[in-house]
Protein backbone atom coordinates (compact mmCIF):
# COMPACT_ATOMS: atom_id res chain seq x y z
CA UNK A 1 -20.35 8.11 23.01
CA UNK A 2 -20.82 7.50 19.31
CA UNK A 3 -22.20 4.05 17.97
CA UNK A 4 -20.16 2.80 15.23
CA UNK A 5 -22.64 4.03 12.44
CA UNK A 6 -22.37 7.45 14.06
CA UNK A 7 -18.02 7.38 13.82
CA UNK A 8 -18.86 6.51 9.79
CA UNK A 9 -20.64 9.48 9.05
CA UNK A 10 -18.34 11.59 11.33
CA UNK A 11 -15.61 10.99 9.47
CA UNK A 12 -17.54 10.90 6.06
CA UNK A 13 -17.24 14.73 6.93
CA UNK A 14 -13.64 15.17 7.32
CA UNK A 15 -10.60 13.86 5.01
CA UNK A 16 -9.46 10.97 3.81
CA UNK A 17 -6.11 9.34 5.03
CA UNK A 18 -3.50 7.26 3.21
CA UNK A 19 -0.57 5.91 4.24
CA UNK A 20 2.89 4.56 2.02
CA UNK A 21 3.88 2.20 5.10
CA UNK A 22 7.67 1.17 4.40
CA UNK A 23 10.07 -1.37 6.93
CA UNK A 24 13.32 1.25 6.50
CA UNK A 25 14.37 3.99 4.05
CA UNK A 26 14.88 4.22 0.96
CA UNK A 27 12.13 1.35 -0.25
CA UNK A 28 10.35 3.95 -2.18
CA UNK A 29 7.43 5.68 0.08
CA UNK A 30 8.22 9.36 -1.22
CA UNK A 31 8.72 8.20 -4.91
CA UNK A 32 5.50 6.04 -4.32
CA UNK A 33 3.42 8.88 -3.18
CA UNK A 34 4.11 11.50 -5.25
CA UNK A 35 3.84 9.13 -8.41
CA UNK A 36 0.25 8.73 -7.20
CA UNK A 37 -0.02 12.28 -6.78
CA UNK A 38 1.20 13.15 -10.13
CA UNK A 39 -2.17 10.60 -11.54
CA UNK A 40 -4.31 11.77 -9.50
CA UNK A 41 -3.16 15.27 -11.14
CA UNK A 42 -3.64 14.57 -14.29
CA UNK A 43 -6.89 13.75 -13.41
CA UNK A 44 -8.02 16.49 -12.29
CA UNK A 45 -8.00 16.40 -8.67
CA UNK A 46 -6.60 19.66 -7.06
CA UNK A 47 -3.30 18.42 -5.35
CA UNK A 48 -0.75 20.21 -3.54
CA UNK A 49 2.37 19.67 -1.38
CA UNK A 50 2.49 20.48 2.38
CA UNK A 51 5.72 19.14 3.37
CA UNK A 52 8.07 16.64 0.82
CA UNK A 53 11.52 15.56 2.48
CA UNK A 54 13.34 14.08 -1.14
CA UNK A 55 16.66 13.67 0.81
CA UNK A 56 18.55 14.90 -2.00
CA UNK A 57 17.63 11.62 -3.79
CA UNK A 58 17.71 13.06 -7.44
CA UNK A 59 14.75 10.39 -8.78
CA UNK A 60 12.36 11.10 -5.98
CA UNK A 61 12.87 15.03 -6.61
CA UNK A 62 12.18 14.60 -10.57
CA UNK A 63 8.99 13.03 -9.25
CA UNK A 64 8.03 16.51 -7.60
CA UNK A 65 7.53 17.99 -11.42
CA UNK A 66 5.26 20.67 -11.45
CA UNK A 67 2.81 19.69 -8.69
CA UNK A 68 1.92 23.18 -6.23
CA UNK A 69 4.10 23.31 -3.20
CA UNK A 70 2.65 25.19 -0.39
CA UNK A 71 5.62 27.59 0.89
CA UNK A 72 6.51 26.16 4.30
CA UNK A 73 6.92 28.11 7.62
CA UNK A 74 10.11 28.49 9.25
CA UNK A 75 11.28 28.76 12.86
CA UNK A 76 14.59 30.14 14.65
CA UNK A 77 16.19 28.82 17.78
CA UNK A 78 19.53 29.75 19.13
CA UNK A 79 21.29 29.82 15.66
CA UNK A 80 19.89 26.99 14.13
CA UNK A 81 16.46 27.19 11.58
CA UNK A 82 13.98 24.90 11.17
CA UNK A 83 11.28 24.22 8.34
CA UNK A 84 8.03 22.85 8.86
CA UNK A 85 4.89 22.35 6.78
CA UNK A 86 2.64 25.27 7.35
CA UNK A 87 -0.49 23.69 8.96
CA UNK A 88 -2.37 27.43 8.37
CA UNK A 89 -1.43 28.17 4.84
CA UNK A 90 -2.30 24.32 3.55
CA UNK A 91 -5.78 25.28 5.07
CA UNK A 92 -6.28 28.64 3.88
CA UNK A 93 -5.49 26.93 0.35
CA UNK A 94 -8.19 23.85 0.60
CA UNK A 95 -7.05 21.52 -1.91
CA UNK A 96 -8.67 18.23 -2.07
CA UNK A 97 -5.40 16.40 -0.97
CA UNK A 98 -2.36 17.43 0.32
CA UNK A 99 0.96 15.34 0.78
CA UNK A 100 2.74 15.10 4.00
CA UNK A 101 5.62 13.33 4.23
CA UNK A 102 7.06 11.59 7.21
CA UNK A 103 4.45 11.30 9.36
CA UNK A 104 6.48 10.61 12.29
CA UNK A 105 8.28 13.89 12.43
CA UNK A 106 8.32 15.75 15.72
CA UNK A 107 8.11 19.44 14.54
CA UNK A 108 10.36 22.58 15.47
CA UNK A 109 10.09 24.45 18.61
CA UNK A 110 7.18 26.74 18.62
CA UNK A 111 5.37 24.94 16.23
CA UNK A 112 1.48 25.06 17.04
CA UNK A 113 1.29 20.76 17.42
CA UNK A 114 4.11 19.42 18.57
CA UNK A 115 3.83 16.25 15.74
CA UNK A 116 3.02 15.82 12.08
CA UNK A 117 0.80 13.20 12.81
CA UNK A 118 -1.38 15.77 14.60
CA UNK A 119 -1.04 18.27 12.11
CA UNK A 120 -2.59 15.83 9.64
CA UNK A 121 -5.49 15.28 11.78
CA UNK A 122 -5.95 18.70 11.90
CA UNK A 123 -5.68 18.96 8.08
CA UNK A 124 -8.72 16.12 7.90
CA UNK A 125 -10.51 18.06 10.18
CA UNK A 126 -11.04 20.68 7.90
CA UNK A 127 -12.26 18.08 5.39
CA UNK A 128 -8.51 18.15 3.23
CA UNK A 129 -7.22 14.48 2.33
CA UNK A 130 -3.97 13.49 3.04
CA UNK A 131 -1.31 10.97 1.97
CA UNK A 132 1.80 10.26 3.68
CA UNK A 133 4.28 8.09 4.32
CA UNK A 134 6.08 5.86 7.27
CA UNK A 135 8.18 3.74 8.25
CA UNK A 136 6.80 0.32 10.62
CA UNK A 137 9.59 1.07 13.49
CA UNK A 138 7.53 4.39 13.98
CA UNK A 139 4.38 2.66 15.43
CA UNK A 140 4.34 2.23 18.86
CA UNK A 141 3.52 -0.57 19.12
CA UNK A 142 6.77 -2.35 17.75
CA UNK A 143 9.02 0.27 18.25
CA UNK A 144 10.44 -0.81 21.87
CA UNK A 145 10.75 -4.53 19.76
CA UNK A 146 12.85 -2.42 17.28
CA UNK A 147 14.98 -1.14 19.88
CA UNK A 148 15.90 -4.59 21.20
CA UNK A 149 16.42 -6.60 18.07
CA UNK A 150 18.47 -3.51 16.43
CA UNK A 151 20.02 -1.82 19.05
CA UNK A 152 18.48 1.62 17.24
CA UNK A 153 16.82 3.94 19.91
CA UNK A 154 13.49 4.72 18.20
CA UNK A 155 12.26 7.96 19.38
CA UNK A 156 9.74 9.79 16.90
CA UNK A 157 6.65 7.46 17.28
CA UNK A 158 2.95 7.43 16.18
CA UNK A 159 0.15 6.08 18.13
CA UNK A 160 -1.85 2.50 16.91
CA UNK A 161 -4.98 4.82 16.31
CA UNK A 162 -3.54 6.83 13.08
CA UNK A 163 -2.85 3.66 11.36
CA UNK A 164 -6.48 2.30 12.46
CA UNK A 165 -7.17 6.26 11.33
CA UNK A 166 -5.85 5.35 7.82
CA UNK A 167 -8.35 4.78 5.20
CA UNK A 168 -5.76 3.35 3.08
CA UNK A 169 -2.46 1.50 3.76
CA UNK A 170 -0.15 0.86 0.73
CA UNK A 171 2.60 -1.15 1.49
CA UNK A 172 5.38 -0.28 -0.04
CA UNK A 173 8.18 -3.04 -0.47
CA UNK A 174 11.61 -3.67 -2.48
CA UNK A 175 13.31 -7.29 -1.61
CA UNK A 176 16.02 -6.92 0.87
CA UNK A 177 19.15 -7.79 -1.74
CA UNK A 178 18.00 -4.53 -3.73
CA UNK A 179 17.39 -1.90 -0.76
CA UNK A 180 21.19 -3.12 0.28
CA UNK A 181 22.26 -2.00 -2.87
CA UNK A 182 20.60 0.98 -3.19
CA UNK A 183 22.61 1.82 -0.67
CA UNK A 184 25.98 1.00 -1.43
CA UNK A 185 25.32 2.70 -4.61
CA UNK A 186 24.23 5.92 -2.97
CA UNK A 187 20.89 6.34 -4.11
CA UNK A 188 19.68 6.50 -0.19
CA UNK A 189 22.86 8.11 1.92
CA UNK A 190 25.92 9.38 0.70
CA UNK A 191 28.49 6.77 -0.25
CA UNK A 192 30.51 6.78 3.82
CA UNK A 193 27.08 6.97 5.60
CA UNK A 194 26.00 4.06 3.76
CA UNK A 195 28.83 1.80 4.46
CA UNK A 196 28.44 2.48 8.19
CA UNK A 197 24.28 2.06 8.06
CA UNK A 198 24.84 -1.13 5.55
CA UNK A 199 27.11 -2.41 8.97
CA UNK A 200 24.78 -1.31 11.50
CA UNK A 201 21.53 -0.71 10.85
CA UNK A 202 20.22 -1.91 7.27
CA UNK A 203 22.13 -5.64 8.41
CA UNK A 204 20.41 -8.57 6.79
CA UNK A 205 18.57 -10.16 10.07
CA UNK A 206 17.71 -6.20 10.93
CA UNK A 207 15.71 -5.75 7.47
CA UNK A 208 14.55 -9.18 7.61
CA UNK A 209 12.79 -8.49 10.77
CA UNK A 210 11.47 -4.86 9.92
CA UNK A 211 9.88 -6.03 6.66
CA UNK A 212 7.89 -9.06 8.07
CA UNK A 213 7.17 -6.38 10.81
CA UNK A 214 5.59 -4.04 8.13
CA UNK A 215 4.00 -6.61 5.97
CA UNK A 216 1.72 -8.08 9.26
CA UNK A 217 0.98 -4.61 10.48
CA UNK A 218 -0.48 -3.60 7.72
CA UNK A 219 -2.02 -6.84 6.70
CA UNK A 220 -3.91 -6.69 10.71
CA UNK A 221 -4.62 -3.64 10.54
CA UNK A 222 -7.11 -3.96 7.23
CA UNK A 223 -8.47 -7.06 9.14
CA UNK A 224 -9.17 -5.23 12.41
CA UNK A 225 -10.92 -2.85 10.31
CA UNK A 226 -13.04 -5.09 8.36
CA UNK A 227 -13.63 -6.81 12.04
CA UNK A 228 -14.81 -3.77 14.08
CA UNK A 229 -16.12 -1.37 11.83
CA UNK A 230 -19.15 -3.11 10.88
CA UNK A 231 -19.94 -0.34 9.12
CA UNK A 232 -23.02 -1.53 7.20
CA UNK A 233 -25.31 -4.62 7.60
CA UNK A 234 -24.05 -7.85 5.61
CA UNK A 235 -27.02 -7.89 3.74
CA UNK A 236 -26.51 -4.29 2.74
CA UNK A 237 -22.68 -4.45 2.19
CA UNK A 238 -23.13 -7.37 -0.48
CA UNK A 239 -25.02 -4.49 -2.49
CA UNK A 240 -22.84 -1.56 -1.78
CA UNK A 241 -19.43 -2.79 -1.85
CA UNK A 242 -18.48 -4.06 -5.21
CA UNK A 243 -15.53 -6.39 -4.14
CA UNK A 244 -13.69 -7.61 -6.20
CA UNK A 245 -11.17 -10.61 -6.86
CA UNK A 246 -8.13 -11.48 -8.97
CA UNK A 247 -7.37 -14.82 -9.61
CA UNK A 248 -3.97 -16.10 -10.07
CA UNK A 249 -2.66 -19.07 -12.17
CA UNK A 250 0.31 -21.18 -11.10
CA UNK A 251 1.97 -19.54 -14.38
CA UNK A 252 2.94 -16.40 -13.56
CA UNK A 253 4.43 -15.44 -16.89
CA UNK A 254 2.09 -12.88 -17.75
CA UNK A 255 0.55 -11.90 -14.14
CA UNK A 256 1.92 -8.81 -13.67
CA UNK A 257 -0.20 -7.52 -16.27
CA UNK A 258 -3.48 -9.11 -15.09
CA UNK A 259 -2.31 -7.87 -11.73
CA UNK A 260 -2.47 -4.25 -12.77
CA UNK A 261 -5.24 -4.40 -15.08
CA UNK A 262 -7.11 -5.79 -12.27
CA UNK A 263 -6.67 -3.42 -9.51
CA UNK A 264 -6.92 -0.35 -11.67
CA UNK A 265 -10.67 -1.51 -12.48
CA UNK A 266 -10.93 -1.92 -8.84
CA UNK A 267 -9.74 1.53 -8.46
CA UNK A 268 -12.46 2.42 -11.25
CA UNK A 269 -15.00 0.66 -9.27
CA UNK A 270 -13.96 2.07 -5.92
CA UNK A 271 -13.93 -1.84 -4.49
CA UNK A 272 -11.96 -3.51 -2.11
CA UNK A 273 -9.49 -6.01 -4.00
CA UNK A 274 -8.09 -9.36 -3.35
CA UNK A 275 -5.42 -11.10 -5.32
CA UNK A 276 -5.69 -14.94 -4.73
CA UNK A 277 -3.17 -17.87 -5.64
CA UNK A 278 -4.39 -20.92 -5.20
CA UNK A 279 -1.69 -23.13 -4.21
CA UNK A 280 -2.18 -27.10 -4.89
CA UNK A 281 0.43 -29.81 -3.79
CA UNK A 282 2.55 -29.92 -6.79
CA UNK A 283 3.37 -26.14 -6.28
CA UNK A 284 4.34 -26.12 -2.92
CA UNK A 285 7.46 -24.23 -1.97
CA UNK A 286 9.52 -27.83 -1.53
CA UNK A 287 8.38 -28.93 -5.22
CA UNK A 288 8.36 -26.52 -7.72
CA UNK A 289 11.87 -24.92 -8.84
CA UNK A 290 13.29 -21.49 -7.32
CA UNK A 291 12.72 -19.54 -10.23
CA UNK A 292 8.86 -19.98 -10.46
CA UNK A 293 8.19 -19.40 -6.54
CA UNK A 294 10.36 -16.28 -7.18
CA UNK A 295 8.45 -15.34 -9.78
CA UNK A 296 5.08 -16.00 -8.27
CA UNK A 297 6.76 -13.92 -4.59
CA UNK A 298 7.20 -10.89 -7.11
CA UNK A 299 3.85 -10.76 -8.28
CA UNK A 300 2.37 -11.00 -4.82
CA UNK A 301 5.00 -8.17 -3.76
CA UNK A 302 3.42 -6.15 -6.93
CA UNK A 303 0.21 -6.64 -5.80
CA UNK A 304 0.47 -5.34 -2.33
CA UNK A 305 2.05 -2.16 -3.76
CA UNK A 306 -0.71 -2.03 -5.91
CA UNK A 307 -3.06 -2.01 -2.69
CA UNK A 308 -4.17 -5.14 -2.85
CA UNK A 309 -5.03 -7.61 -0.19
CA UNK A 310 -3.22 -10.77 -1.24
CA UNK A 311 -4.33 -14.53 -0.11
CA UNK A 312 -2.59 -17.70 -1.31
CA UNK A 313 -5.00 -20.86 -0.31
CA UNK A 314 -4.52 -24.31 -0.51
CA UNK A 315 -6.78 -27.17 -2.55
CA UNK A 316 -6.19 -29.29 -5.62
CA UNK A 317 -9.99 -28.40 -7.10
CA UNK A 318 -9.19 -24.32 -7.90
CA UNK A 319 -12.40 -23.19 -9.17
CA UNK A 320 -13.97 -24.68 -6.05
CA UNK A 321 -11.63 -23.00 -3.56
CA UNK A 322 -12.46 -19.89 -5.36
CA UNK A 323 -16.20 -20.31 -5.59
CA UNK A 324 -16.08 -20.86 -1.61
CA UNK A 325 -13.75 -17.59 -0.94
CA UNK A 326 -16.42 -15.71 -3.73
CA UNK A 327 -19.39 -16.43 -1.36
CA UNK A 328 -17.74 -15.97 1.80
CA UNK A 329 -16.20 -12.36 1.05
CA UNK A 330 -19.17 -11.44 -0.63
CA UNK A 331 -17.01 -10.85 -4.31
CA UNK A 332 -18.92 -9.06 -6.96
CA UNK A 333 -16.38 -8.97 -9.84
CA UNK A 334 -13.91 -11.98 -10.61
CA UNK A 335 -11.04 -11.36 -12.81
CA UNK A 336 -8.76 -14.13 -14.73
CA UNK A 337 -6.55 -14.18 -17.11
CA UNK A 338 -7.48 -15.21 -20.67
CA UNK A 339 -6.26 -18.72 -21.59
CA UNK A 340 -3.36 -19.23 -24.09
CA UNK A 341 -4.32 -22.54 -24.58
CA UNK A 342 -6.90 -23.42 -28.01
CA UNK A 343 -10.49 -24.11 -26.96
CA UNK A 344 -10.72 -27.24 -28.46
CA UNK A 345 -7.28 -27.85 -26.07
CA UNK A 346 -9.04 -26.21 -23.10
CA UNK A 347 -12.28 -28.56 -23.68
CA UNK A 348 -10.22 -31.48 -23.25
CA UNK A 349 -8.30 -30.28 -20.06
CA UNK A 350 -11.31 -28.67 -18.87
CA UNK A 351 -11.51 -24.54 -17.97
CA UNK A 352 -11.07 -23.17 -14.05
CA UNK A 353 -12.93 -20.52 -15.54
CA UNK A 354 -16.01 -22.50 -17.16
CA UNK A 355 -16.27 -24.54 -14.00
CA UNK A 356 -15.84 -21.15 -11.77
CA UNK A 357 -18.78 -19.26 -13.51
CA UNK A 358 -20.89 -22.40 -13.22
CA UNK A 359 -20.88 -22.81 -9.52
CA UNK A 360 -20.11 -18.73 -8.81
CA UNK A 361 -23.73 -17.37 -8.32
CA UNK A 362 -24.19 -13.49 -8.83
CA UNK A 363 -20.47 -13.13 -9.42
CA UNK A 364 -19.64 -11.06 -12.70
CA UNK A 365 -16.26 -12.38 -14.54
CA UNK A 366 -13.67 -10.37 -16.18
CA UNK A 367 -11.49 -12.60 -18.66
CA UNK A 368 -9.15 -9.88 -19.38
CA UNK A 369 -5.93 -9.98 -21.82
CA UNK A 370 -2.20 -10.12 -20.53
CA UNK A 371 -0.68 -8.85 -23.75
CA UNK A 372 1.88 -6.47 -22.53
CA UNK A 373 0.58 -2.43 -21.98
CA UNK A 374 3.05 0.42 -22.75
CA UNK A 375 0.74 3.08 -20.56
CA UNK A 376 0.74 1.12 -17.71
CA UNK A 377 3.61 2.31 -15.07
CA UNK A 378 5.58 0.79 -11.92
CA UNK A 379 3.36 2.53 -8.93
């Protein structure tokens, strides 16, 4: 049996895995994925396509553009014919990643593996990365809850170990009020399939369930990891993990942009990112007006798309609550926003930032600006 240390450099020899985990269609997994695809492109990585399912959803097949698309393989029974991704030809091509879509899929008759999920693991297996996409219903392990608070029959279904498989989860999230429109506008089924699933399916207590659903599942499943893996020493993972942290202000007005400056240079660095809000008493849910906690629900949402692990704490001394979650998680980098307010003015109210890098040993601190960035994009 393998020790842990001896899984880590197993899999250090096959392919990477991400996943675009949604809570129902149409929240944006395929547009999500291929967006990332179309970066990584332009980048230079050697990206193809084993198997995209756009739906007929005209903005997810724009996204497609000129990225390679490996011909797929098709299969006859009776009178009917059935496309698949061809496991064999994605191979024979090696790209460094290859997107599958809809992990969940139970392939045709006469297919060699009778699921995607196991033609991806055979794809890692010969050392090709993979992104792909899923919805939370799909997991077995809340799919017979599905059934009973939905009524839905769930029958495609992954095992618990390919999301504990994933390197990567990204999950991807639109509020409730917009997927419901996206659907009575057409953009997900056609306009009489969308009235029935809008009465059915995609009800308000249904979606409000499957999202929460999605949100924890992924949210354990990075702390299982970080639990079991124990993949280095502590000692040794303070020097080789450059983690890195975000750090919220109760104004949110410019946050989006801090938010996305700061996880791309976490992407740069290759480091695990957290996006904290420190919540004190006077911004508590109860107190402060709808229109702020909306706008500081977004930015977490944003975040999480962005990859991020997001953690809202409580204390009425920030820079202390920050200094103590710095040591414990072992943070590297620290990034804030820069202040609006004058120095002399920030003297006399006194800096979460001057008080942070006083008490934050060994921690390096970004101060980075929020003035608005044309090149950056939704993800």
């Amino acid at each position: 049996m393998l020790s842990q240390f001896d899984e880590v450099l197993e899999r250090r020899k096959k392919g990477s895995l991400k996943i675009y985990l949604g809570y129902a269609a149409g929240v944006g997994k395929t547009y999500s994925m291929l967006q990332e695809a179309q970066r990584l492109k332009s980048q230079g990585f050697d990206v193809v396509i084993g198997y995209i399912e756009p739906h007929d959803r005209v903005d997810t097949s724009r996204q497609i553009g000129d990225l390679e698309v490996v011909p797929k393989r098709y299969y006859t029974l009776g009178d009917r014919s059935y496309e698949e991704m061809d496991v064999a030809a994605v191979i024979k091509r090696q790209p460094q990643i290859a997107l599958v879509d809809e992990l969940a899929h139970t392939n045709a008759p006469g297919s060699k593996n009778e699921k995607r999920y196991q033609d991806i693991l055979e794809l890692l297996d010969h050392e090709i990365s993979v992104i792909s996409t899923m919805n939370v219903q799909h997991l077995e392990a809340v799919a017979d809850k599905v059934t009973e608070v939905t009524g839905a029959e769930v029958r495609e279904r992954v095992p618990d170990y390919i999301l504990q498989r994933a390197d990567q989860i990204v999950t991807v999230d639109v509020s409730i009020e917009e997927l419901r429109e996206r659907l009575r506008t057409g953009k997900i089924y056609k306009v009489d399939q969308a009235e029935r699933a809008l009465a059915r399916f995609f009800t308000q207590p249904n979606l409000s369930m499957l999202r929460e659903t999605a949100l924890r599942e992924a949210a354990g499943d990075q702390s299982r990891r970080i639990d079991t893996q124990q993949l280095l020493s502590q000692a040794a993972s303070k020097v080789s993990h450059e983690t890195l942290m975000i750090c919220l202000s109760s104004d949110p007005t410019n946050a989006e942009i801090l938010i996305r400056r700061g996880t791309k240079m976490a992407t740069q660095l290759s480091s695990r990112c957290f996006v904290i809000y420190v919540q004190r008493k006077l911004e508590r849910p109860t107190v402060i007006d709808s229109g702020l906690q909306r706008k500081i629900q977004n930015n977490l949402v944003l975040a999480k798309r962005l990859g991020a692990e997001v953690v809202t704490l409580q204390g009425e001394n920030v820079a202390e609550v920050l200094v103590n979650f710095a040591t414990e998680n072992s943070v590297r980098h620290a990034v804030f926003g820069k202040s609006r307010l004058s120095p002399f003015r920030e003297r006399l109210r006194g800096s979460i930032i001057m008080d942070f890098s006083y008490d934050a040993v060994g921690v390096d601190i970004h101060i980075l600006s929020t003035v608005e960035a044309k090149t950056d994009e939704l993800p």
